[in-house]
Protein backbone atom coordinates (compact mmCIF):
# COMPACT_ATOMS: atom_id res chain seq x y z
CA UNK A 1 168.08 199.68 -1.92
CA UNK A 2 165.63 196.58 -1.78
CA UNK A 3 163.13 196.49 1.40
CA UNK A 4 165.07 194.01 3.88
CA UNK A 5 163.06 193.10 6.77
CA UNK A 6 163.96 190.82 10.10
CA UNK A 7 161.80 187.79 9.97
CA UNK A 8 161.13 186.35 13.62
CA UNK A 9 160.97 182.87 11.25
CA UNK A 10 164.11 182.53 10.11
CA UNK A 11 165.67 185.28 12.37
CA UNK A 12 167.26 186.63 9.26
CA UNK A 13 167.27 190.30 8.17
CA UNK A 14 166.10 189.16 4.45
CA UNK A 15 165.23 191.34 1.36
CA UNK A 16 161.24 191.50 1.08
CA UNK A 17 159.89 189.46 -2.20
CA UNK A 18 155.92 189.09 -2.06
CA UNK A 19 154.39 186.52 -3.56
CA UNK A 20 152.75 188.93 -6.32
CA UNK A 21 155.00 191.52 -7.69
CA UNK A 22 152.49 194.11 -7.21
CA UNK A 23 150.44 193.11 -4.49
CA UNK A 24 151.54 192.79 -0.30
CA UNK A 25 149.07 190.10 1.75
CA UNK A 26 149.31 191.91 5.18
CA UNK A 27 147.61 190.43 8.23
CA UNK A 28 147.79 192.08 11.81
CA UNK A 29 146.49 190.20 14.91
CA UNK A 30 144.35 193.03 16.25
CA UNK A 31 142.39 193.30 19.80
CA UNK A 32 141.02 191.35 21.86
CA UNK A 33 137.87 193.92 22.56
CA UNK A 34 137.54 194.07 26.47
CA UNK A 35 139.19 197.52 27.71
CA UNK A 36 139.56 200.46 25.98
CA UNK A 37 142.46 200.51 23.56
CA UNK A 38 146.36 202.39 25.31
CA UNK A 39 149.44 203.38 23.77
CA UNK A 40 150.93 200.25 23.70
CA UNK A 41 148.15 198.94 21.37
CA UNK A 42 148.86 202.42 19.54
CA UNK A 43 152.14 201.90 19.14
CA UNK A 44 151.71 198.73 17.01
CA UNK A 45 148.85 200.11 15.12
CA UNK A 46 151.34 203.16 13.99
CA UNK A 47 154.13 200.79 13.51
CA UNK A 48 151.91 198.32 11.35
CA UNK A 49 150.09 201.71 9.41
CA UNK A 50 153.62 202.99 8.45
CA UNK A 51 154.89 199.66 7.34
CA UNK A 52 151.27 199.72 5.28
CA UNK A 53 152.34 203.87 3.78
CA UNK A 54 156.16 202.85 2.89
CA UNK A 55 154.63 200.04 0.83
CA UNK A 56 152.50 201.82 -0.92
CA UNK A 57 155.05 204.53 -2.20
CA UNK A 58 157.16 201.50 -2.68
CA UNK A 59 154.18 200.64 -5.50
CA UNK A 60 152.35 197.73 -3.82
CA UNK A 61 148.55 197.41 -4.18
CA UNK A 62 148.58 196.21 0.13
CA UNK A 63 146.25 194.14 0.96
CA UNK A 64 145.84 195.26 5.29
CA UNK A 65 143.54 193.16 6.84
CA UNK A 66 143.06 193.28 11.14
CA UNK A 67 140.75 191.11 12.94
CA UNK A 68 138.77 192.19 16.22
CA UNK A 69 138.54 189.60 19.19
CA UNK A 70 134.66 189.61 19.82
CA UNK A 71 134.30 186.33 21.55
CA UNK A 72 136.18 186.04 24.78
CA UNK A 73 136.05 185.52 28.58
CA UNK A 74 137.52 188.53 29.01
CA UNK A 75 134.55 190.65 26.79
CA UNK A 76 132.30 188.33 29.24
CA UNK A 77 133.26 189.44 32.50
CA UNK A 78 132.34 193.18 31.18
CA UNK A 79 128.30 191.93 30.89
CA UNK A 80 126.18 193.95 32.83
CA UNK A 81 128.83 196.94 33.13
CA UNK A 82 129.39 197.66 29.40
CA UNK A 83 126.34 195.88 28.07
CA UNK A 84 123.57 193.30 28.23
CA UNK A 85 125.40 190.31 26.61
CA UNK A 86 128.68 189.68 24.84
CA UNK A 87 127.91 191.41 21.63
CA UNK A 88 126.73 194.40 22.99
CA UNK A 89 129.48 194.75 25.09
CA UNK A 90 132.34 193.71 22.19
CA UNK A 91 129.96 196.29 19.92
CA UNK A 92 130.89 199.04 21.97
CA UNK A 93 134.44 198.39 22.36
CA UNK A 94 134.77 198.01 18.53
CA UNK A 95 133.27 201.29 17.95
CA UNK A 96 135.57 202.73 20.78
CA UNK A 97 138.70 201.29 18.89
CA UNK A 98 137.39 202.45 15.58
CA UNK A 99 137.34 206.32 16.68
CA UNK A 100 140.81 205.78 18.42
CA UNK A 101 142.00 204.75 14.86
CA UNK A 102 141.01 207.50 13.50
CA UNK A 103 141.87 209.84 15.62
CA UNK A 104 145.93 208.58 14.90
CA UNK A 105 145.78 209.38 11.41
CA UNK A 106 145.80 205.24 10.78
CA UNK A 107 144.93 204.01 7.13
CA UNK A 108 141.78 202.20 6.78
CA UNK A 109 142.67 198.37 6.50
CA UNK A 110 140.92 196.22 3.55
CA UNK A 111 138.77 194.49 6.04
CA UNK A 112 138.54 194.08 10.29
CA UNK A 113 136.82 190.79 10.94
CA UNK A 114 135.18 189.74 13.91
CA UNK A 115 135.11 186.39 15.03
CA UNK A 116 131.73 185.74 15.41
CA UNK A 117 131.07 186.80 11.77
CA UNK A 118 133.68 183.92 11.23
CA UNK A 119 131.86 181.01 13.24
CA UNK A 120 131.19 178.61 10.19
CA UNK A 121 135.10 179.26 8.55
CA UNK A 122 136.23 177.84 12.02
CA UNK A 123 134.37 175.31 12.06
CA UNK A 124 135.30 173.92 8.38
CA UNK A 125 138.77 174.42 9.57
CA UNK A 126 138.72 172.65 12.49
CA UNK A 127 136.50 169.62 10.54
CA UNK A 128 139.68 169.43 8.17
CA UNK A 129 142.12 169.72 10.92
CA UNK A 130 140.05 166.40 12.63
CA UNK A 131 139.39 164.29 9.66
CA UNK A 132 143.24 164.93 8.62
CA UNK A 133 144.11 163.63 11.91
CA UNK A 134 145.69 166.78 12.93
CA UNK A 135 143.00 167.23 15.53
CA UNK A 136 140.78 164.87 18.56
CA UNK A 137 137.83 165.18 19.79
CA UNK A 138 137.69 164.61 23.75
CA UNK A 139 134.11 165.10 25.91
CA UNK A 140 132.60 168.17 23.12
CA UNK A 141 136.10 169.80 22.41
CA UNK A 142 139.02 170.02 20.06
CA UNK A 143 142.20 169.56 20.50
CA UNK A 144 145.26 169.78 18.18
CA UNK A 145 147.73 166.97 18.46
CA UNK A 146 151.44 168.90 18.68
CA UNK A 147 153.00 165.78 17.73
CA UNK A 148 151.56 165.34 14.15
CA UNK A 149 153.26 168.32 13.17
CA UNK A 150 156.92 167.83 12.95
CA UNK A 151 157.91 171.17 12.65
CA UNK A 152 156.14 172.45 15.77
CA UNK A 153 157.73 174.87 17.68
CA UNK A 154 159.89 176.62 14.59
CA UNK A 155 158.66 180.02 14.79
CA UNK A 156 159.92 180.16 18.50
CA UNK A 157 162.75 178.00 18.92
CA UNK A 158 161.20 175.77 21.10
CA UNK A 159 161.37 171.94 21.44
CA UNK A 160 158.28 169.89 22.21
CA UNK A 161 159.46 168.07 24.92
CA UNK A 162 160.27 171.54 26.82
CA UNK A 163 157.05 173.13 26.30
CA UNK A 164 154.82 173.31 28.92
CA UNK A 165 151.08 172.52 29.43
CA UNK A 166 148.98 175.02 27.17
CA UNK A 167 145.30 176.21 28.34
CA UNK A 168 143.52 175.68 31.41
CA UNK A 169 144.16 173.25 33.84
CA UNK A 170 140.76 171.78 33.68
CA UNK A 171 141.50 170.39 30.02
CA UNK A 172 144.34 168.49 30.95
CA UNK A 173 142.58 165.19 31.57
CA UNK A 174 141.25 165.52 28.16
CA UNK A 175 144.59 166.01 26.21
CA UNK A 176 146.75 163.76 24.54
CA UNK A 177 149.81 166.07 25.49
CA UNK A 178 149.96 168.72 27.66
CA UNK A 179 151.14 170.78 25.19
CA UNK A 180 148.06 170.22 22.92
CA UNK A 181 145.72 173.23 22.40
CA UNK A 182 142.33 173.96 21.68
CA UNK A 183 140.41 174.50 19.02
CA UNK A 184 136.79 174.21 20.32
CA UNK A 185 135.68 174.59 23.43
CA UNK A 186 132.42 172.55 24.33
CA UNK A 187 129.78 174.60 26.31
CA UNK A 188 129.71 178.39 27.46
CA UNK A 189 132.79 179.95 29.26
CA UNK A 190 133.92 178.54 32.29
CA UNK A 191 132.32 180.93 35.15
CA UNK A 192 136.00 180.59 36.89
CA UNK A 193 137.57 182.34 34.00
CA UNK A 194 134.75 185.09 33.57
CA UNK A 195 135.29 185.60 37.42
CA UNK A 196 139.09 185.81 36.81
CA UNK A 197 138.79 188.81 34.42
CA UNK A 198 135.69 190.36 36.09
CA UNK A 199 137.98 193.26 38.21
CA UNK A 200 136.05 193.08 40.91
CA UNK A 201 133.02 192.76 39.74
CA UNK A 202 130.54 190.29 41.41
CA UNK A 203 127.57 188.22 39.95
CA UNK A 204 124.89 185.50 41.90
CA UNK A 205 125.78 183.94 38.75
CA UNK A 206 128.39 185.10 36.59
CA UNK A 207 127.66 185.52 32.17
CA UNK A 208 128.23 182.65 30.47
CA UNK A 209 128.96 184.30 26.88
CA UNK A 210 127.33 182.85 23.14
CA UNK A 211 127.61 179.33 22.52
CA UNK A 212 127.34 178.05 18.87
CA UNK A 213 126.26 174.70 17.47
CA UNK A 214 129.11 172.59 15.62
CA UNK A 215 129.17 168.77 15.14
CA UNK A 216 131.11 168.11 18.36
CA UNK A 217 128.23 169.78 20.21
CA UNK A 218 127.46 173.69 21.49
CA UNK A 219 130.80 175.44 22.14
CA UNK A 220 132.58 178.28 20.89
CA UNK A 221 135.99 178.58 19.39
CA UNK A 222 139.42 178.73 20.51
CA UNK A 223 141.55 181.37 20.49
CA UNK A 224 143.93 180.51 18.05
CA UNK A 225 142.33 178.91 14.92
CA UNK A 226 140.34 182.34 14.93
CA UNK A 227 143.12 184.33 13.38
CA UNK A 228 144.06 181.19 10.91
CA UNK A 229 140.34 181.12 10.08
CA UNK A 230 139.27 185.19 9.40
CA UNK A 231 143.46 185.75 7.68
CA UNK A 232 143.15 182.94 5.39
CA UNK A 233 139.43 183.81 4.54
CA UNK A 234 140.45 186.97 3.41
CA UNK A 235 143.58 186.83 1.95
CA UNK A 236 144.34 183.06 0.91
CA UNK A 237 146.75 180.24 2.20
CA UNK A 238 149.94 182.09 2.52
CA UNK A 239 150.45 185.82 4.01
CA UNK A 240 153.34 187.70 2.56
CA UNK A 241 153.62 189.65 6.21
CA UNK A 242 151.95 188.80 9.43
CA UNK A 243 152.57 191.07 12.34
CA UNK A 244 151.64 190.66 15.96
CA UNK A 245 153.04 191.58 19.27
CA UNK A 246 156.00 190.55 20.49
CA UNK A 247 154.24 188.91 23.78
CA UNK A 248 152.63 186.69 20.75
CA UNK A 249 155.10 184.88 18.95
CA UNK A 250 154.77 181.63 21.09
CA UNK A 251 151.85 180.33 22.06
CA UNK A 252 149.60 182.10 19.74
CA UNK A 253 151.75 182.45 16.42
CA UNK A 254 153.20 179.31 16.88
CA UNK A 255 149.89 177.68 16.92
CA UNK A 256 148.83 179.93 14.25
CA UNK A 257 151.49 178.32 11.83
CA UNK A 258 150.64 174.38 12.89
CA UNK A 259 147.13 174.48 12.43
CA UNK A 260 146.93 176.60 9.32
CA UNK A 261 149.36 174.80 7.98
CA UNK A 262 148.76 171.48 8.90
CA UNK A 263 145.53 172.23 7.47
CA UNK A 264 146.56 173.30 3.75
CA UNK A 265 149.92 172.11 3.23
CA UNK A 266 151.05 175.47 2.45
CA UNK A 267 153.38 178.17 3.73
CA UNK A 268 151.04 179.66 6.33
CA UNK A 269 152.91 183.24 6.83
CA UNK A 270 156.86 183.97 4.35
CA UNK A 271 157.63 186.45 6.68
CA UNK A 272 156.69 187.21 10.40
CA UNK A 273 157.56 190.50 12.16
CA UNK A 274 156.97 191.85 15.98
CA UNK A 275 156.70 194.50 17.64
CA UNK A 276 158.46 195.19 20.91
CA UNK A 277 156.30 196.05 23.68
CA UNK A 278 155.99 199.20 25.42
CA UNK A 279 157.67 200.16 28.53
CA UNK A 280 156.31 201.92 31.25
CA UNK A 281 158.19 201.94 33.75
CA UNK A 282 159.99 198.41 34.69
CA UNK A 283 157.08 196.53 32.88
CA UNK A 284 155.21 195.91 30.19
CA UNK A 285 151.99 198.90 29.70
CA UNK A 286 148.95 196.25 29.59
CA UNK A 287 145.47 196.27 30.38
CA UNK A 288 145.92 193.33 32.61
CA UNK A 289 148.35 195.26 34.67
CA UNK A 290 145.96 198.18 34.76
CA UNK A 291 149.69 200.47 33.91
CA UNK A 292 148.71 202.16 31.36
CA UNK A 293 147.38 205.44 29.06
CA UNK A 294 144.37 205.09 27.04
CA UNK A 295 144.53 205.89 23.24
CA UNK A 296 141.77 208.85 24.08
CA UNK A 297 143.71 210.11 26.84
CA UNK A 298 147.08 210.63 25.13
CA UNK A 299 145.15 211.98 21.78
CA UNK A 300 143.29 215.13 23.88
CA UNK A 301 146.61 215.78 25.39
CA UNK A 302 148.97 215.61 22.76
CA UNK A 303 147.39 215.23 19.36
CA UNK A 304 148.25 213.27 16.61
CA UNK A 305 151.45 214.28 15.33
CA UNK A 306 152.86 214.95 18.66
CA UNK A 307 151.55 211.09 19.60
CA UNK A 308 152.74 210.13 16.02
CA UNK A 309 156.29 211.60 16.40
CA UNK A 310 156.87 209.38 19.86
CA UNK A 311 155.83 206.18 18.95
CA UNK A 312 157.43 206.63 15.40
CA UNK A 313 160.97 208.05 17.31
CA UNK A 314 161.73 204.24 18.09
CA UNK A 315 161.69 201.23 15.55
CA UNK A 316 159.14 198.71 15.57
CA UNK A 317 161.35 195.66 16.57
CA UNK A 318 163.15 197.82 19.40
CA UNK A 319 161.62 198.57 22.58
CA UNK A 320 160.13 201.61 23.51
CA UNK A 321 160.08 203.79 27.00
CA UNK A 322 157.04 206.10 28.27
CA UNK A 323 157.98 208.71 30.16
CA UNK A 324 157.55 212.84 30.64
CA UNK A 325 160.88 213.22 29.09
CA UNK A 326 160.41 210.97 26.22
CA UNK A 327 156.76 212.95 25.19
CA UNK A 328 158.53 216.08 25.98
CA UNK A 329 160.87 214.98 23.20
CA UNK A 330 158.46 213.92 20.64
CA UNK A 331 156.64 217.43 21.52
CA UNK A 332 159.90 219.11 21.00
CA UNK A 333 160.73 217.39 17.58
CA UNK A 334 157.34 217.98 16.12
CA UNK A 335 157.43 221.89 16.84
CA UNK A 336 160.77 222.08 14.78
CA UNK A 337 159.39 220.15 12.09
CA UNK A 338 155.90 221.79 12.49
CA UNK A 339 157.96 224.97 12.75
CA UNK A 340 160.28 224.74 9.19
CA UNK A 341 157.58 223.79 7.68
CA UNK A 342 155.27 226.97 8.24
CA UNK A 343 158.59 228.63 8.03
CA UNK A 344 159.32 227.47 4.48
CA UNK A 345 155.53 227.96 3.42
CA UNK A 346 155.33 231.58 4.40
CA UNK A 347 158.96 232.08 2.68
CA UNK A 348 158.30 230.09 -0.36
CA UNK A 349 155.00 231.94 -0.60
CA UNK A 350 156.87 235.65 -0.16
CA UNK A 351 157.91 238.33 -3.05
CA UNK A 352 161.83 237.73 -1.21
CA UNK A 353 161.73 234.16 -3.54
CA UNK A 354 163.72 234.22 -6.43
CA UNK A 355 163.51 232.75 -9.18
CA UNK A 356 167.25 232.92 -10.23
CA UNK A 357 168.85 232.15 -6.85
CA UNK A 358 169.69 228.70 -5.99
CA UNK A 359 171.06 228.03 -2.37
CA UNK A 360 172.97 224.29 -3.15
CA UNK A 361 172.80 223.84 0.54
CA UNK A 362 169.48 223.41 0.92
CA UNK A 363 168.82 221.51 -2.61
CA UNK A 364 171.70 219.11 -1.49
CA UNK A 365 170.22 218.86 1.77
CA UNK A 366 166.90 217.92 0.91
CA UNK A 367 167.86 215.48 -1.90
CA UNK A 368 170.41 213.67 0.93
CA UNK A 369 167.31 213.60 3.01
CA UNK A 370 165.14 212.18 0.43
CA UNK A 371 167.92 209.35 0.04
CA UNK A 372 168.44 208.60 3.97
CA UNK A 373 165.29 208.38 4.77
CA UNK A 374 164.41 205.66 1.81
CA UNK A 375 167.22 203.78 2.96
CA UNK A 376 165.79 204.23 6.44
CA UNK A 377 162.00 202.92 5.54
CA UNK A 378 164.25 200.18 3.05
CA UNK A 379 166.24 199.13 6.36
CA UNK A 380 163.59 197.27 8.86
CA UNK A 381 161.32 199.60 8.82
CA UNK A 382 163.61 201.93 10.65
CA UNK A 383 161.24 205.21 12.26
CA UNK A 384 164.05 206.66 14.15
CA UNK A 385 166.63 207.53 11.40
CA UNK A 386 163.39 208.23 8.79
CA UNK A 387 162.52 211.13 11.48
CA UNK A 388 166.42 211.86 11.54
CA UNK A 389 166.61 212.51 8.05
CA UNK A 390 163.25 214.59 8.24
CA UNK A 391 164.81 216.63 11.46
CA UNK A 392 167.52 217.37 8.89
CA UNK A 393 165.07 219.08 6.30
CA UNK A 394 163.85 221.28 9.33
CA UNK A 395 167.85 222.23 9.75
CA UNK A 396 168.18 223.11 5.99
CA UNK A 397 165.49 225.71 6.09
CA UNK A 398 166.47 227.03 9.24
CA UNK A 399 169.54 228.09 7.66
CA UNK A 400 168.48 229.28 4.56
CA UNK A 401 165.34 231.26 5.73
CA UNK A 402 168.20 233.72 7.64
CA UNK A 403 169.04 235.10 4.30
CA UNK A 404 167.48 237.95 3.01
CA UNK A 405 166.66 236.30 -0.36
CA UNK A 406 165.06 233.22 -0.96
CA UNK A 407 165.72 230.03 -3.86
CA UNK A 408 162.05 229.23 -4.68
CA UNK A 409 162.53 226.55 -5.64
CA UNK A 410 164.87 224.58 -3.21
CA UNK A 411 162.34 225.85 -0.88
CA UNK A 412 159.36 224.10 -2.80
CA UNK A 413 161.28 220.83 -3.08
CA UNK A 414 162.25 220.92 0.94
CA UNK A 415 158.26 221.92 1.62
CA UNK A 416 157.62 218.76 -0.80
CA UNK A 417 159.82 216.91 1.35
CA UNK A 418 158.27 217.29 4.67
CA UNK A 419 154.92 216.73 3.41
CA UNK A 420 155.71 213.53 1.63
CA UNK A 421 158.31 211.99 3.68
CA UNK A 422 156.47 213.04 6.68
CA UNK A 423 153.27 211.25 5.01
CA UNK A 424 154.84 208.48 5.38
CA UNK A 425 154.98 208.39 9.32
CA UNK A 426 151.84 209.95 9.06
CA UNK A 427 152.29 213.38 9.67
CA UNK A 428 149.82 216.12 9.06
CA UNK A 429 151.85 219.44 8.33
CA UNK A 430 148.83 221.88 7.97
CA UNK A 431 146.09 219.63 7.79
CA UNK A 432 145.51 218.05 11.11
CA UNK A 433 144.64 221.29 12.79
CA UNK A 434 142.94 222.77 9.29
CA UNK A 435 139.43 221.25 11.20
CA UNK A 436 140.42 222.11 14.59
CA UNK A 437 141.57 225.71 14.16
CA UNK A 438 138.27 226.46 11.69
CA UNK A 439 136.47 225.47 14.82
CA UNK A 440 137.99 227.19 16.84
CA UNK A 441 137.59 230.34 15.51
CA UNK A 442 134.14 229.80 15.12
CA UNK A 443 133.82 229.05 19.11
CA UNK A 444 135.86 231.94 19.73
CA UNK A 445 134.30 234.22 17.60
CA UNK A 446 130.82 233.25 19.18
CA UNK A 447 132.43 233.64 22.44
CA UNK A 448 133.50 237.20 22.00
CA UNK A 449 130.18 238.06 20.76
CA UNK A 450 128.50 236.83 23.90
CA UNK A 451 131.38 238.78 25.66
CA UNK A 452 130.44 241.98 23.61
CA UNK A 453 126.80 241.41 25.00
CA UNK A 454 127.77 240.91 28.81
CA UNK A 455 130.00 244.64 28.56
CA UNK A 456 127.01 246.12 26.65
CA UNK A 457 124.58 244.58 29.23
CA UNK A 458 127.32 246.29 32.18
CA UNK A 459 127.91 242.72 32.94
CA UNK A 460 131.72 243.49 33.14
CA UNK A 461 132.96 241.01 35.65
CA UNK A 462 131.34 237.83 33.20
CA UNK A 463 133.16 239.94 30.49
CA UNK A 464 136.35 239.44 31.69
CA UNK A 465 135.79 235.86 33.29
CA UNK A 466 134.82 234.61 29.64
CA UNK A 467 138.08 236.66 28.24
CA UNK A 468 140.15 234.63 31.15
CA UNK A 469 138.91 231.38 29.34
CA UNK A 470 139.74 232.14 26.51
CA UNK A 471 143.00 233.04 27.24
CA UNK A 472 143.35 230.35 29.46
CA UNK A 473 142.75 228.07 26.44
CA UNK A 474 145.71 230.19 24.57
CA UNK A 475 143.76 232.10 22.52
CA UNK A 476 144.74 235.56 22.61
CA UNK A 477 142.19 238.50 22.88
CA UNK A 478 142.54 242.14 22.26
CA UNK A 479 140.33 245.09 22.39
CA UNK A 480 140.21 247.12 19.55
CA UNK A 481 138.72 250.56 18.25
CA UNK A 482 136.92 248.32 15.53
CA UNK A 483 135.92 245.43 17.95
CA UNK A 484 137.29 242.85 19.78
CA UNK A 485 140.02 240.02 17.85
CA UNK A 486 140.97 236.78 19.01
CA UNK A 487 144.31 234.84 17.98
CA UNK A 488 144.78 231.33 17.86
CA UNK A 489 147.61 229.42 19.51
């Protein structure tokens, strides 16, 4: 089956055919670097990675570029409490988002640019935009005229007429159309807006943010002809897939597809996809609403594949619902896959597999699973029957592994399966905890030997309190004639 995906464009479900037979052009609006990263930002970062694996073991050389939002009111109003100036502040939150990456088992894209690295590429676009007459200046700023673009307004099924006013209200006197947007801002940030993000913090004079020199005067740039500028920098004219946010599709993508195109005459994006956002509760988990769990936070509680196997349980495209009982799910699907798989290892691994025996159950089940979940992956994208048929490998050894013999090698190929299909959502089956659990050991091991010294010292009452921790940490202890041993939960 051909890779079909639902392109917000058209809103087709359409088979996917990149521009190069061999290569995918993949462009993801990233963050806007201002608060620390939650699991509604994770949950399009997993969505986008996975999209990013299936390609890859479709054959596709992909091309995954992300940007990072440096320059912004929002990174401004954080001066003084995250660092001295814009950059340092945006710095920090780009490192912050970096190690949150990591820790979800995300593939490394091509390239994350920043827009201030991209000051002169937005400023060449914005020149052609204004001497193509796509684009006014009006008192130091740039605008982009909605009406010389006929096709304005196609990504989200809007007419002009029955858009409203885009940007502040300050700009409207300089605007042709109220619908016009910006594309540089003359001067620093408006104080009113830093103010606005600031959460409570106060200033005698609130942090006016970088300026840069451009021939309409010191300014900086708007917020949507930085995406056109850093995608098209690094991967041409056209995309094959952009992806964003749901929340995004109008004004930002929208604008995204007039100006870039407007500017080059070419197909900006062929096919646009969005993610749903994330529920918590009755809205939507944001930042701005202060409703939600940081990346860190949901990592040091339930690891990667745990965190992996929740946001992978629903589709990209369909919406999503935090809750106790919806972790509690993910935690319990994980164990059973976590759980066949060590199952199958130690079996595969035992004198009790044969060489002769051959259990078609399991060989038919696995080879089914293979099939259902490439048709999955080949349908949208589609996470939740992909873990389905992956659940259904876990079932297969479960039922063989009762027998008293073992088929070697339909246990090999169902091992195989869970490691490579489970790749593919980014599961770690023995490798994620490899790190952790050597460390471990070594912390308990050093533990018990300062425990050895406290009983041999007749400190017996820090003996046991150090034997509570560990055991309060799950790690087993037992007294023995040779020593003291320790295991692992």
């Amino acid at each position: 089956m051909t890779l079909h995906v639902t392109n917000t464009l058209t809103g087709e479900k359409e088979p996917f055919e990149p521009q190069d037979p061999k290569d995918v052009l993949l462009y993801y609006c990233g963050l806007t670097v201002s608060d620390p990263p939650h699991l509604g930002h994770a949950r399009s970062w997993v969505h986008v990675d996975v999209m990013h694996r299936w390609l890859e073991s479709l054959g596709y050389d992909v091309r995954h570029v992300e940007n990072f939002t440096d320059v912004n009111e929002k990174i401004v109003a954080r001066v003084g409490e995250d660092g001295e100036n814009e950059a340092d502040v945006a710095r920090a939150y780009i490192a912050r988002t970096i190690e949150d990456m990591r820790s979800l088992n995300l593939l490394r894209a091509e390239v994350y640019p920043r827009v201030s690295e991209h000051v002169p590429e937005i400023i060449d676009l914005v020149e052609t935009l204004v001497e193509e007459g796509y684009a006014y200046e009006s008192n130091g700023s740039v605008y982009f005229d909605v009406s010389t673009f006929e096709e304005y307004g196609k990504l989200s099924n809007q007419d002009l007429e029955e858009i409203e006013s885009q940007g502040d209200p300050d700009e409207r006197s300089e605007k042709r159309h109220p619908a016009d947007f910006a594309l540089w801002k003359a001067g620093a940030v408006d104080p009113e807006a830093v103010r606005e993000h600031s959460k409570g913090a106060t200033w005698e004079r609130p942090p006016s943010g970088g300026t840069w020199d451009s021939p309409w005067g010191e300014g900086r740039p708007g917020w949507h002809i930085e995406c056109s500028a850093m995608s098209m920098t690094h991967l041409g004219e056209t995309l094959d897939i952009h992806v964003g946010g749901r929340d995004l599709v109008f004004p930002h993508h929208e604008n995204e597809i007039a100006q870039s195109e407007a500017a080059t005459g070419q197909q900006f994006a062929e096919y646009w996809l969005h993610c749903e956002l994330f529920q918590m509760g009755e809205e939507k988990m944001s930042s701005s609403l202060g409703n939600f769990v940081t990346v860190e936070q949901a990592t040091d509680q339930w690891g990667t594949n745990v965190l992996r196997t929740f946001l992978t349980a629903g589709s990209y495209n369909s919406q999503q619902l935090y809750s106790d009982e919806t972790i509690a799910e993910a935690e319990e699907r994980w164990e059973r896959l976590e759980r066949a798989h060590e199952r199958a290892s130690e079996a595969v691994d035992s004198p009790d597999a044969g060489t002769k025996l051959e259990d078609d159950d399991l060989r038919e089940t696995v080879a089914a699973a293979h099939e259902a979940f490439s048709e999955a992956m080949n349908d949208d994208f589609n996470t939740r029957e992909a873990q389905s048929a992956l659940l259904e490998v876990a079932n297969g050894i479960n039922r063989h592994v009762e027998a008293e013999e073992y088929d070697y090698r339909g246990l090999r190929q169902a091992v195989e399966a869970l490691e490579e299909l489970g790749s593919v959502l980014g599961l770690s089956f023995g490798e994620e905890t490899d790190g952790d659990v050597s460390l471990a050991g070594e912390v308990a091991s050093l533990v018990l030997e300062v425990r050895e010294t406290e009983r041999e010292a007749g400190n017996y009452e820090r003996a046991d309190e150090l034997r509570d921790d560990l055991e309060a940490l799950g790690i087993e202890v037992q007294d023995t004639d040779e020593g003291p041993t320790y295991r692992l939960p």
